[in-house]
C-alpha atoms as a PDB file:
ATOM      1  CA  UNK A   1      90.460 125.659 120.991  1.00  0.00           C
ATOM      2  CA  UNK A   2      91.743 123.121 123.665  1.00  0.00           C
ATOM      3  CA  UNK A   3      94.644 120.660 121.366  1.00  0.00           C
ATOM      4  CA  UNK A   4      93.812 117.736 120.569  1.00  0.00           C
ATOM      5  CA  UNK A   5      96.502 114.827 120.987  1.00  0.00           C
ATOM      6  CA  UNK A   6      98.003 112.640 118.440  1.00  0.00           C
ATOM      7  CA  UNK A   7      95.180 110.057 119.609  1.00  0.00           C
ATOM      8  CA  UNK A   8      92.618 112.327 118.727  1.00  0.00           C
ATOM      9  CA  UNK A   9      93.874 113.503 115.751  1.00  0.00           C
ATOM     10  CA  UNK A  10      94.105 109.771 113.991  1.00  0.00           C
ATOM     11  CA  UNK A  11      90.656 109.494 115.343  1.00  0.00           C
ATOM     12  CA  UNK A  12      89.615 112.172 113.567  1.00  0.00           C
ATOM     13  CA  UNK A  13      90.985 111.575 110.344  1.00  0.00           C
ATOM     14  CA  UNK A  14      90.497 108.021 110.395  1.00  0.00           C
ATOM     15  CA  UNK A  15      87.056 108.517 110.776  1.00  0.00           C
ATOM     16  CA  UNK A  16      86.793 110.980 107.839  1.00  0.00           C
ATOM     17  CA  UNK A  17      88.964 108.166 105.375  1.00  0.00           C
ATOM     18  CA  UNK A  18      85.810 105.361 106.644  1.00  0.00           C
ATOM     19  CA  UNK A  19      82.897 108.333 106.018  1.00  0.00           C
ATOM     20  CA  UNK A  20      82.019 108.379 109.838  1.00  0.00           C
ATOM     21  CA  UNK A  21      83.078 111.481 111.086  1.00  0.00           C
ATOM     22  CA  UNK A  22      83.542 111.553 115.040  1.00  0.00           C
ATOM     23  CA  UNK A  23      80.212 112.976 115.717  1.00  0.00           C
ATOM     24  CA  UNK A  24      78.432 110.102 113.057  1.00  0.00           C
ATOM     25  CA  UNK A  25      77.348 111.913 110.638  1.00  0.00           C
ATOM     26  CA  UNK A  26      78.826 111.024 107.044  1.00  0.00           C
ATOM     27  CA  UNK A  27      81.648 113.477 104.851  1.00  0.00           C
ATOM     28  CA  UNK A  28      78.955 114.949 103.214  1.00  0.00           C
ATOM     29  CA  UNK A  29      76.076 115.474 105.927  1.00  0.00           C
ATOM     30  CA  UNK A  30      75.307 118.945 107.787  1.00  0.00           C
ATOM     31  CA  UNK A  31      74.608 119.046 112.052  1.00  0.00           C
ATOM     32  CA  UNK A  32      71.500 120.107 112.934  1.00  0.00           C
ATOM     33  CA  UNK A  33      70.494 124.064 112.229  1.00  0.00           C
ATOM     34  CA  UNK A  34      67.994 125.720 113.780  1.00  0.00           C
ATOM     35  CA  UNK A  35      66.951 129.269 112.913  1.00  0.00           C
ATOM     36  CA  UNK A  36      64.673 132.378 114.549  1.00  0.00           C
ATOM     37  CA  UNK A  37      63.832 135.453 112.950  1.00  0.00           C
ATOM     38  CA  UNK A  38      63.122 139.116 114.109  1.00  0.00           C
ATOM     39  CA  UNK A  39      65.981 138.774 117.310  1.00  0.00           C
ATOM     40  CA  UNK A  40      66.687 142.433 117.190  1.00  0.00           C
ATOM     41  CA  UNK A  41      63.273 144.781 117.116  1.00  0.00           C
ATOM     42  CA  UNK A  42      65.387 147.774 116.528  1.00  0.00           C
ATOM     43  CA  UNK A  43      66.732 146.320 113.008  1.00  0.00           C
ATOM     44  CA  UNK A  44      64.918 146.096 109.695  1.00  0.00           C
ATOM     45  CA  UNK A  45      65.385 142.563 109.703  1.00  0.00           C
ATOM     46  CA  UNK A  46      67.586 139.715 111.578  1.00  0.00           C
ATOM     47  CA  UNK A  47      67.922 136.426 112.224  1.00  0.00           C
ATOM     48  CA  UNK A  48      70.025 134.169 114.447  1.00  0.00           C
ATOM     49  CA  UNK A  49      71.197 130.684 113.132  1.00  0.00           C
ATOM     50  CA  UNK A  50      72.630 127.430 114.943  1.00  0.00           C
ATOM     51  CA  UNK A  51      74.754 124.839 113.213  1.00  0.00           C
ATOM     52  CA  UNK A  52      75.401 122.661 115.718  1.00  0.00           C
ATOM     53  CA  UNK A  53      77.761 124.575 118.102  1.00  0.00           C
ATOM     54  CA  UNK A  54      78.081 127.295 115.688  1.00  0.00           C
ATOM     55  CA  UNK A  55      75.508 130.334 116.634  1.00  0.00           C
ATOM     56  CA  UNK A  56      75.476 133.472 114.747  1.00  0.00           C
ATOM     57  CA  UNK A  57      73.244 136.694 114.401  1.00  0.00           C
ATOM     58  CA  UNK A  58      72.826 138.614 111.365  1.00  0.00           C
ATOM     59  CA  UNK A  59      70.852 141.986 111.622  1.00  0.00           C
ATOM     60  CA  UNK A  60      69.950 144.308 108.407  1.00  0.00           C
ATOM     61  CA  UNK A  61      69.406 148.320 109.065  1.00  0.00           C
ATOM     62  CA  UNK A  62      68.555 149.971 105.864  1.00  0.00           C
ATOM     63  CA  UNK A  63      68.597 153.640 105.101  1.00  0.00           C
ATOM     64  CA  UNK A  64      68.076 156.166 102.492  1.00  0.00           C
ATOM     65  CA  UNK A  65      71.317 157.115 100.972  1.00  0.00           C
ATOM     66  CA  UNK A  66      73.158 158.345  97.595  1.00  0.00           C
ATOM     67  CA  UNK A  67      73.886 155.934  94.881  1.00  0.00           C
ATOM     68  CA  UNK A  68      77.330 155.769  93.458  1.00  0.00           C
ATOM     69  CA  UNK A  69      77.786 158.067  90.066  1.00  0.00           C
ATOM     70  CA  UNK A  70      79.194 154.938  88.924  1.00  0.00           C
ATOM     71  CA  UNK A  71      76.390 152.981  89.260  1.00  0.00           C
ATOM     72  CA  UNK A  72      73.510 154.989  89.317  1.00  0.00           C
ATOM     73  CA  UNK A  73      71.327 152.025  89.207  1.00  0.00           C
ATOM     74  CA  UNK A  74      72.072 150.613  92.142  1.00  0.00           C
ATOM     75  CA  UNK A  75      71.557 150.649  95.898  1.00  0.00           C
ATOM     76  CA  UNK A  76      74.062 149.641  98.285  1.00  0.00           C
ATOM     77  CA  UNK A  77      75.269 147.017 100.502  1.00  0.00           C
ATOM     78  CA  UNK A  78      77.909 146.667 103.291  1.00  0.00           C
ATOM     79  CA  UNK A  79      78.692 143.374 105.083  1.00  0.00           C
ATOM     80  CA  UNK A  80      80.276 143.903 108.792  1.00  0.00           C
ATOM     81  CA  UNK A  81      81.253 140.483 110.832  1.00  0.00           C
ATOM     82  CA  UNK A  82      82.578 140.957 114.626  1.00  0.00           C
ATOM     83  CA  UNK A  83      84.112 137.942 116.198  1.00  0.00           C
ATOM     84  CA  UNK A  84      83.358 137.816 119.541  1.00  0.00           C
ATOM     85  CA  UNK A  85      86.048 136.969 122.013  1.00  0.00           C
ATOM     86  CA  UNK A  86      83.625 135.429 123.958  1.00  0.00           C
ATOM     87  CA  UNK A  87      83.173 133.260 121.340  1.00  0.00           C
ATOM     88  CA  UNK A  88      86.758 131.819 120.941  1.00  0.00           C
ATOM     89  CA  UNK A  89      89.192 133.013 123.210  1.00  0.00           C
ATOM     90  CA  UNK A  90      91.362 133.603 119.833  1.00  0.00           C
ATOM     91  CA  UNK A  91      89.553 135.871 118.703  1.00  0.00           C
ATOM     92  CA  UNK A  92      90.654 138.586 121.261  1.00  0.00           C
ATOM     93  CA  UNK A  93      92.339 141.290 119.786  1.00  0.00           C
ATOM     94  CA  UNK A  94      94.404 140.823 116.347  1.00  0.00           C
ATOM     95  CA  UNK A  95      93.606 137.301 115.545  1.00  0.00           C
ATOM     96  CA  UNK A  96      89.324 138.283 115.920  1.00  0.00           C
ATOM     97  CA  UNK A  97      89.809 141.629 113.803  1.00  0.00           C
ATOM     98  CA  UNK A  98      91.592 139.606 111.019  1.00  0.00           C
ATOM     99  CA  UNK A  99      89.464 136.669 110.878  1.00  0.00           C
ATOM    100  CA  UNK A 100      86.326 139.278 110.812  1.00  0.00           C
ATOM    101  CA  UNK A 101      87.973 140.959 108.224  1.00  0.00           C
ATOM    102  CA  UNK A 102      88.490 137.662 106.099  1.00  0.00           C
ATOM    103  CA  UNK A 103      84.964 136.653 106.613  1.00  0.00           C
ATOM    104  CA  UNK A 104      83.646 140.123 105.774  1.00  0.00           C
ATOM    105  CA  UNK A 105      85.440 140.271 102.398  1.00  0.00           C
ATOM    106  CA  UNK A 106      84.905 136.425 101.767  1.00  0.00           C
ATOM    107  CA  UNK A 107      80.696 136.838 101.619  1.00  0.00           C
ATOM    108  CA  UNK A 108      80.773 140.697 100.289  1.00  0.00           C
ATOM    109  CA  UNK A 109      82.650 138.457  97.497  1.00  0.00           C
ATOM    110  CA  UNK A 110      80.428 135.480  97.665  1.00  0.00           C
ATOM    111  CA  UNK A 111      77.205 137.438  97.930  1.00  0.00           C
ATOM    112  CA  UNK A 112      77.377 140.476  96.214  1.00  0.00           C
ATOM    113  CA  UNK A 113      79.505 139.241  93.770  1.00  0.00           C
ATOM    114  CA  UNK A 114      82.501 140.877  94.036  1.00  0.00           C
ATOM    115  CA  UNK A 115      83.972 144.564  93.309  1.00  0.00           C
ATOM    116  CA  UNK A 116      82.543 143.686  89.798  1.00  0.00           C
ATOM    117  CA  UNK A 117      78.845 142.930  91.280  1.00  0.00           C
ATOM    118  CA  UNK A 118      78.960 140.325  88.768  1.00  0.00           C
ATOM    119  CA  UNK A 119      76.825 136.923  89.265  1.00  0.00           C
ATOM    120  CA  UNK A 120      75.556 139.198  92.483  1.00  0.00           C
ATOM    121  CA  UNK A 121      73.160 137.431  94.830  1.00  0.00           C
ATOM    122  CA  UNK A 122      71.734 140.603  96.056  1.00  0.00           C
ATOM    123  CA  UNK A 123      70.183 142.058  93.167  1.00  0.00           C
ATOM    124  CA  UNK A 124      71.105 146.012  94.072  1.00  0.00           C
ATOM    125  CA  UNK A 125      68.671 147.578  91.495  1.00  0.00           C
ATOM    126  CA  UNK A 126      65.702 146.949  93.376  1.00  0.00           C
ATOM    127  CA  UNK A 127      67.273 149.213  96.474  1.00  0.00           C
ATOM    128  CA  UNK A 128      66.786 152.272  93.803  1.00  0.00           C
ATOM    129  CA  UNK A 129      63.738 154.879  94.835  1.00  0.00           C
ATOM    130  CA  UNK A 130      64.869 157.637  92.356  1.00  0.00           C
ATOM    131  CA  UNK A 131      67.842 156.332  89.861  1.00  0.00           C
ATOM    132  CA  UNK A 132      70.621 158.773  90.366  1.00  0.00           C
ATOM    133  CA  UNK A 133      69.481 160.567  93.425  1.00  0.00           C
ATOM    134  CA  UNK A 134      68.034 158.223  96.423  1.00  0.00           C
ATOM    135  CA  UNK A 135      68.431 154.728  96.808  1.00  0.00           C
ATOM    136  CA  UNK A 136      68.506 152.064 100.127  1.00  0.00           C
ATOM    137  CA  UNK A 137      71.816 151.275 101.816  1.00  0.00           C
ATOM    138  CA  UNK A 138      71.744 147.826 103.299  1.00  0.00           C
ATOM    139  CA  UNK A 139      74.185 148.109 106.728  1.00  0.00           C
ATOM    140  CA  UNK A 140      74.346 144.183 107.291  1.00  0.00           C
ATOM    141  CA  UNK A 141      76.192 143.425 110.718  1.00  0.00           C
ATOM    142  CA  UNK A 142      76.697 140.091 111.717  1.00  0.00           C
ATOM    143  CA  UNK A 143      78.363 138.541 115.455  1.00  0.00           C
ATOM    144  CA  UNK A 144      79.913 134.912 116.068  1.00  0.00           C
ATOM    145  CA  UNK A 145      78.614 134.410 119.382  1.00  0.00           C
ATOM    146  CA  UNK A 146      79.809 130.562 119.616  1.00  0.00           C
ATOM    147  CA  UNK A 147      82.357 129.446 117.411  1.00  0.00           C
ATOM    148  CA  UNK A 148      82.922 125.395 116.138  1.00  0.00           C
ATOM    149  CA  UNK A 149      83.547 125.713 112.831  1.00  0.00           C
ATOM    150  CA  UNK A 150      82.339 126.229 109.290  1.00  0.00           C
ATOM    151  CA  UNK A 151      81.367 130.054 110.498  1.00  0.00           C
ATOM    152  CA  UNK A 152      81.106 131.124 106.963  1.00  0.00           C
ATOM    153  CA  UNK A 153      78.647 128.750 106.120  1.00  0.00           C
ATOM    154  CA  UNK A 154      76.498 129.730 109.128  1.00  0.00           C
ATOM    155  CA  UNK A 155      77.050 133.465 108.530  1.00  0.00           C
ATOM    156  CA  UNK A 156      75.779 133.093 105.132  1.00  0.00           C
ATOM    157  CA  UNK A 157      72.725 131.561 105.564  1.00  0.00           C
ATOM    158  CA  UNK A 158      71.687 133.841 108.949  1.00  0.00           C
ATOM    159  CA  UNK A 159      72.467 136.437 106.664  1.00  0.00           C
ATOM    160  CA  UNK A 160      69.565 134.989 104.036  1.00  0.00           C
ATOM    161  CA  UNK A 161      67.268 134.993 106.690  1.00  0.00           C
ATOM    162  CA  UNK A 162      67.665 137.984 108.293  1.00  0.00           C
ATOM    163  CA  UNK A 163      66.849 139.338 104.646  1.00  0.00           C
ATOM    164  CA  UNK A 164      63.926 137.401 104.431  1.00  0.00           C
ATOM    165  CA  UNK A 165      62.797 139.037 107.718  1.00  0.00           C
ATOM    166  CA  UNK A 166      63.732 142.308 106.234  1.00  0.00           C
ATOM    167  CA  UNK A 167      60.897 144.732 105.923  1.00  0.00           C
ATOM    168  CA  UNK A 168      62.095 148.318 104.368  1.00  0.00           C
ATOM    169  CA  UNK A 169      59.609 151.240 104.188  1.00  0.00           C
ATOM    170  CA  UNK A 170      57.798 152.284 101.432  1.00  0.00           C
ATOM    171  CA  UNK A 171      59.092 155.323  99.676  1.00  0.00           C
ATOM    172  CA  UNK A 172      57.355 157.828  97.568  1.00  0.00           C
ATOM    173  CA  UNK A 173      58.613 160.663  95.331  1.00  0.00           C
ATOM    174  CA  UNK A 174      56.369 163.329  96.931  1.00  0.00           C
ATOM    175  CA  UNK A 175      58.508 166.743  95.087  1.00  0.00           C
ATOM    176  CA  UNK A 176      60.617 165.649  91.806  1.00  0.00           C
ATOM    177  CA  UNK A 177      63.993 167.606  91.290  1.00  0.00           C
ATOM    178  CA  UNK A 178      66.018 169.114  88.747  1.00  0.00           C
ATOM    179  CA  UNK A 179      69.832 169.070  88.700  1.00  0.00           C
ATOM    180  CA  UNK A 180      71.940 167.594  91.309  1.00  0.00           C
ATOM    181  CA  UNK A 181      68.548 168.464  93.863  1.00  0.00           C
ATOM    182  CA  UNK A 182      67.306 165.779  96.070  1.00  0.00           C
ATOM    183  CA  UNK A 183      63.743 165.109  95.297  1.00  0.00           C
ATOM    184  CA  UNK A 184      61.658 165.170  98.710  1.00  0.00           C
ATOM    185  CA  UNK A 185      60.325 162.074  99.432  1.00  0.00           C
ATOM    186  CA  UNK A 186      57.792 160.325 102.156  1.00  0.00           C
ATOM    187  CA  UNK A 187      58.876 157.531 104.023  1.00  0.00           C
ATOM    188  CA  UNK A 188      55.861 155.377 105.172  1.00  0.00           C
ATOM    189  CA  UNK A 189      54.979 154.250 108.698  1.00  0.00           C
ATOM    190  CA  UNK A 190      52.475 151.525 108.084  1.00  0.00           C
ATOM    191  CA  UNK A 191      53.549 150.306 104.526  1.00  0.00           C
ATOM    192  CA  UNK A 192      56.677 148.158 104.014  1.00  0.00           C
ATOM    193  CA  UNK A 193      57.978 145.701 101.306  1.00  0.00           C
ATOM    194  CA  UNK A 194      59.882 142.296 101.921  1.00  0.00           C
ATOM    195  CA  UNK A 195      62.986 141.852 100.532  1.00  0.00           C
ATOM    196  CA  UNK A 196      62.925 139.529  98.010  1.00  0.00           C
ATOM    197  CA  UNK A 197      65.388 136.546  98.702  1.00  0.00           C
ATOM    198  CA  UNK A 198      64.454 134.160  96.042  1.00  0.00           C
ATOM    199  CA  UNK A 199      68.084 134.943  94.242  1.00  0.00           C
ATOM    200  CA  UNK A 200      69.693 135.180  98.060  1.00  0.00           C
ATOM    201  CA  UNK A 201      72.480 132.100  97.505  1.00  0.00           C
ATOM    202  CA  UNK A 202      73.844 129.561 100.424  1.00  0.00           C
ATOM    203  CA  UNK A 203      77.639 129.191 100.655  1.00  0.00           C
ATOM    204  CA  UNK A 204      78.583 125.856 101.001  1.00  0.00           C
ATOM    205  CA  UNK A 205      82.591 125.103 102.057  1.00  0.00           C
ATOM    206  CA  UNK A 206      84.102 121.776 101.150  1.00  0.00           C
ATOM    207  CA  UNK A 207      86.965 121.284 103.670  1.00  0.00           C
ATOM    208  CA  UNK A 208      90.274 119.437 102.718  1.00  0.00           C
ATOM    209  CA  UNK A 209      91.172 116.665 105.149  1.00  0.00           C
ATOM    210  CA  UNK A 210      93.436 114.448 103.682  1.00  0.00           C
ATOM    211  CA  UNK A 211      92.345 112.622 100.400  1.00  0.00           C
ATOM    212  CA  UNK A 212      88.429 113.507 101.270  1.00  0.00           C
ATOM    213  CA  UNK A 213      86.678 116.580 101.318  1.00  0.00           C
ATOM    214  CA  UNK A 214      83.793 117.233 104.060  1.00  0.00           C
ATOM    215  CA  UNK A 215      80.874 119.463 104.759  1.00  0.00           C
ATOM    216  CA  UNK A 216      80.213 121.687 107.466  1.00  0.00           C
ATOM    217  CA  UNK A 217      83.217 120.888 109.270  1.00  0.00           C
ATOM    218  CA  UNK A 218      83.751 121.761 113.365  1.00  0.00           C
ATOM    219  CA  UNK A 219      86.875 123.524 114.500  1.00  0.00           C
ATOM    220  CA  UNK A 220      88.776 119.751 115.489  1.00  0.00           C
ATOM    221  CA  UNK A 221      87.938 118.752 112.102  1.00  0.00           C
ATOM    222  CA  UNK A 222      89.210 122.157 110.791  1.00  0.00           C
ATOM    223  CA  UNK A 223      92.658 122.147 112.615  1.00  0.00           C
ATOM    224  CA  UNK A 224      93.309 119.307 110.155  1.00  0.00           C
ATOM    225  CA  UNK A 225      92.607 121.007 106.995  1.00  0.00           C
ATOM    226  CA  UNK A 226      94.874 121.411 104.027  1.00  0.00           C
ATOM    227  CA  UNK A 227      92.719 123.596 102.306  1.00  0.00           C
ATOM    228  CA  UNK A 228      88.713 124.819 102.409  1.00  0.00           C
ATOM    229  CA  UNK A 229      86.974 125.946  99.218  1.00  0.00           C
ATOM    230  CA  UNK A 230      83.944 128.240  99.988  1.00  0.00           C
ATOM    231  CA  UNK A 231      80.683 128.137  96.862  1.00  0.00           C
ATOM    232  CA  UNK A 232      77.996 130.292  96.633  1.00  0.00           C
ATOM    233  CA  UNK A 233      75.445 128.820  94.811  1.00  0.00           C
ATOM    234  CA  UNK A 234      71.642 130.502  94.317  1.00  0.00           C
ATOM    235  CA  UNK A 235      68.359 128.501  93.974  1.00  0.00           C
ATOM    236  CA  UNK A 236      69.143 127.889  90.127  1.00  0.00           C
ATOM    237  CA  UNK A 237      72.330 126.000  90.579  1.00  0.00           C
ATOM    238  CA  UNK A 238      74.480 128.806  89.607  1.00  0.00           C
ATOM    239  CA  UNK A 239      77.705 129.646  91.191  1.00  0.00           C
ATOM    240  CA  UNK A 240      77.267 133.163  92.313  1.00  0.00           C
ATOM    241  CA  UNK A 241      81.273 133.229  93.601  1.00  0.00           C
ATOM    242  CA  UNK A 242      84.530 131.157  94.972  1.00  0.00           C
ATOM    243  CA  UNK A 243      86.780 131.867  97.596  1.00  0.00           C
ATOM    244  CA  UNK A 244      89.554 129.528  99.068  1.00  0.00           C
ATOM    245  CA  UNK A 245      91.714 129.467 102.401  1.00  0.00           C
ATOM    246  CA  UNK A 246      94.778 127.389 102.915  1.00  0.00           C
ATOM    247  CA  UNK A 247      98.273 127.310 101.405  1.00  0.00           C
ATOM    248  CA  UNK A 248      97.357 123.973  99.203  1.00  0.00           C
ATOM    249  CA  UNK A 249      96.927 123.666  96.460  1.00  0.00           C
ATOM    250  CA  UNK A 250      94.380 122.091  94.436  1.00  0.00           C
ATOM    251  CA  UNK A 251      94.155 120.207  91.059  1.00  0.00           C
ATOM    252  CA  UNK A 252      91.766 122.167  88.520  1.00  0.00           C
ATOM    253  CA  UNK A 253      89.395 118.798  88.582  1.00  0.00           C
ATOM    254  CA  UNK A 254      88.779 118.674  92.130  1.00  0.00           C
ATOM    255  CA  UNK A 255      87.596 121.887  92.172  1.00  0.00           C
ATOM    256  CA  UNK A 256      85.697 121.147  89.445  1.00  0.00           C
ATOM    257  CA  UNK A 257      84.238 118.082  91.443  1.00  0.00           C
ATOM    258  CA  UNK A 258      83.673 120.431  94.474  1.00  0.00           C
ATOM    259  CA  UNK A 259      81.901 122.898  92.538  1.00  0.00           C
ATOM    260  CA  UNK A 260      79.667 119.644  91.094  1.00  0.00           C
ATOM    261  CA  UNK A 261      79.053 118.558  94.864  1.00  0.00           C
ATOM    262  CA  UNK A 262      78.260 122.103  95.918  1.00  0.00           C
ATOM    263  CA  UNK A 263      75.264 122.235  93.798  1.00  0.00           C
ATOM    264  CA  UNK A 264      73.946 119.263  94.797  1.00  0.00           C
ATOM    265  CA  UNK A 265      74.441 120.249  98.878  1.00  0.00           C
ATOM    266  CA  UNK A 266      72.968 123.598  98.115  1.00  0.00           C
ATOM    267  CA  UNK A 267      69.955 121.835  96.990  1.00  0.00           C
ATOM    268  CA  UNK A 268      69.812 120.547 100.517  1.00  0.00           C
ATOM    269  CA  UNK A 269      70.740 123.340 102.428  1.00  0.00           C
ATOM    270  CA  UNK A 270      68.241 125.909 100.327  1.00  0.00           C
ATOM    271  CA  UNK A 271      65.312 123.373 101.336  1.00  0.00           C
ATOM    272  CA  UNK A 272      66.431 123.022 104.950  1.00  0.00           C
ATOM    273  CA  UNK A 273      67.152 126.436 105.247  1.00  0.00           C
ATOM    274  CA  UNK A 274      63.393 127.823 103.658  1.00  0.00           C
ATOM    275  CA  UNK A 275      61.607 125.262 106.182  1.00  0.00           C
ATOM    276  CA  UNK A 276      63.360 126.589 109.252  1.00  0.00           C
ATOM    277  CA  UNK A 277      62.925 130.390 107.535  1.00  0.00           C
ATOM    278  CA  UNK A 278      59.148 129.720 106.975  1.00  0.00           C
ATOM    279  CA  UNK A 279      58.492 128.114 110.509  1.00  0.00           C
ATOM    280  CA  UNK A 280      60.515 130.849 112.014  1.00  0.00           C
ATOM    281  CA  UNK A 281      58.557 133.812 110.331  1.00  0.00           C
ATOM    282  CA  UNK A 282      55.148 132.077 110.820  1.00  0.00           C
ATOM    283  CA  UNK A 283      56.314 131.966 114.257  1.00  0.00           C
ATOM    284  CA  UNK A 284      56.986 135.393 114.963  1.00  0.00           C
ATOM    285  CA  UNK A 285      53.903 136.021 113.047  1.00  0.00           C
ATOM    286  CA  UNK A 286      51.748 134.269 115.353  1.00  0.00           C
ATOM    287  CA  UNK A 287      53.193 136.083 118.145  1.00  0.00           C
ATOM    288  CA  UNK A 288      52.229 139.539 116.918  1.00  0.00           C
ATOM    289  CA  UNK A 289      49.055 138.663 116.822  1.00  0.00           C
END
C-alpha cells in the first residue's frame, strides 16, 4: 500500500472522530458488496464476493473420507486462504504465507469453532454417511484477488455463499460392513443435497482507530489501527467465536460493547448477504435453463 502522508492521515482520523469516514459512509456502515455464485464449475460449490475494493473467491470440493476415532460423529472441514501477490504487492513471499496463515486459523476458529468445535457454525454431523466409517471432507480454498481491507470479513461471508451453492452427492450404503471394513457405497450422479447454511455465521471486525471503533474498514483506515476485534455471530445472535489482532489492549467493557454492536451489524450483514445469495443463485439458475 502506497503511504499516506501526515495530511492524509489527520484526514483520516479526523473524519472517523466526526462519523464521516473519507469515503462518506458513517463508523458503523459497510461499502457496497456484491456477490455471484457457481464461479468455479469444477468445485462443489463457490462463490466470489466484492466489498468495495475487496474481491475474494471461496470454492468448496467435498469428498468421501474417514472420520476421526475421536469424533466418530463428525465429518470434516479444512479452511485454506492464499494471498495473492497480485493482490498486494506485500503479500509476495513471507509476509502473504503468514497473513494466509493468520486468516486461515482466524475463520477455522471463527467458523468451526475452534479445536474444541464448540459453538461451531458448520454443524459437522450432518457430513456423516456411515458414523465411524465414511463421512464428507469439506476442502474449502479461498484467494484474495484484490486486497483493501477488512479481508476477513469478506472471506467469511464468500465462504457462506459458496456453501450455499454447495451441492454434495447423494450417498447410499449399498454393502454394510463388519469390523474396521468399509461398507461399499454408491455415489449418485443425478441426486445431490444443499448444504444447509441456515447456522453458517458472518464475521463482523470492529477496527480500533483512536477513541472509535469502525466497520468494514479499507487498508488506509487499517494502517491506523490500534487494535481489530473479529465476531462471528450466526442468524440467532449468538457468538459462534472471537479473535483479536493488534498489540492493544482493550478494557473488558468495550469488548463487551463490541460484541453488543456485532449483533446488531450481523443482523444487517445476514440480510444483505441472503439477498445478494438468493439473486445470485436464482441467477445462475436461470442460466441453466
Amino acid at each position: 500500500m502506497v503511504g499516506l502522508s501526515l495530511g492524509e492521515k489527520h484526514f483520516i482520523k479526523g473524519g472517523i472522530d466526526q462519523n464521516i469516514r473519507s469515503d462518506g459512509r458513517k463508523r458503523d456502515s459497510y461499502r457496497p458488496i456484491f456477490v455471484e455464485t457457481g464461479v468455479i464449475p469444477q468445485a462443489n460449490g463457490s462463490a466470489r464476493v466484492r466489498m468495495g475494493a475487496t474481491e475474494v473467491i471461496a470454492s468448496v470440493k467435498a469428498e468421501l473420507g474417514r472420520p476421526s476415532a475421536l469424533h466418530p460423529d463428525k465429518g470434516k472441514v479444512a479452511i485454506f486462504v492464499d494471498c495473492s501477490a497480485v493482490a498486494e504487492p506485500t503479500f509476495e513471499g513471507r509476509g502473504g504465507e503468514e497473513l494466509s496463515a493468520e486468516l486461515s486459523v482466524a475463520l477455522e476458529r471463527c467458523l468451526l469453532g475452534g479445536t474444541s468445535g464448540a459453538g461451531a457454525g458448520i454443524d459437522l454431523t450432518s457430513l456423516i454417511v456411515a458414523e465411524g466409517k465414511i463421512c464428507w471432507d469439506l476442502y474449502i480454498d479461498s484467494l484474495v484477488i484484490s486486497s483493501d481491507g477488512n479481508l476477513l470479513d469478506a472471506l467469511a461471508a464468500a465462504i457462506k455463499a459458496a456453501l450455499a451453492n454447495t451441492a454434495i452427492p447423494k450417498v447410499n450404503i449399498s454393502a454394510a460392513a463388519s469390523g474396521d471394513e468399509q461398507p461399499e457405497v454408491d455415489i449418485s450422479d443425478e441426486e445431490f443435497l444443499q448444504f444447509d447454511t441456515s447456522a453458517v455465521p458472518v464475521i463482523i471486525t470492529l477496527t480500533q482507530v483512536g477513541r472509535h471503533y469502525i466497520v468494514d474498514a479499507t487498508s488506509e483506515e487499517e494502517s491506523h489501527m490500534s487494535s481489530a476485534v473479529s465476531i462471528s455471530v450466526n442468524r440467532k445472535g449468538h457468538i459462534c467465536g472471537l479473535t483479536k489482532r493488534g498489540g492493544e489492549g482493550l478494557d473488558p467493557s468495550v469488548v463487551s460493547d463490541m460484541i453488543s454492536v456485532a449483533q446488531h451489524l450481523s443482523e444487517l450483514l445476514m440480510s444483505r448477504l441472503d439477498s445478494e445469495i438468493s439473486a445470485a443463485e436464482a441467477e445462475g439458475g436461470d442460466e441453466e435453463l
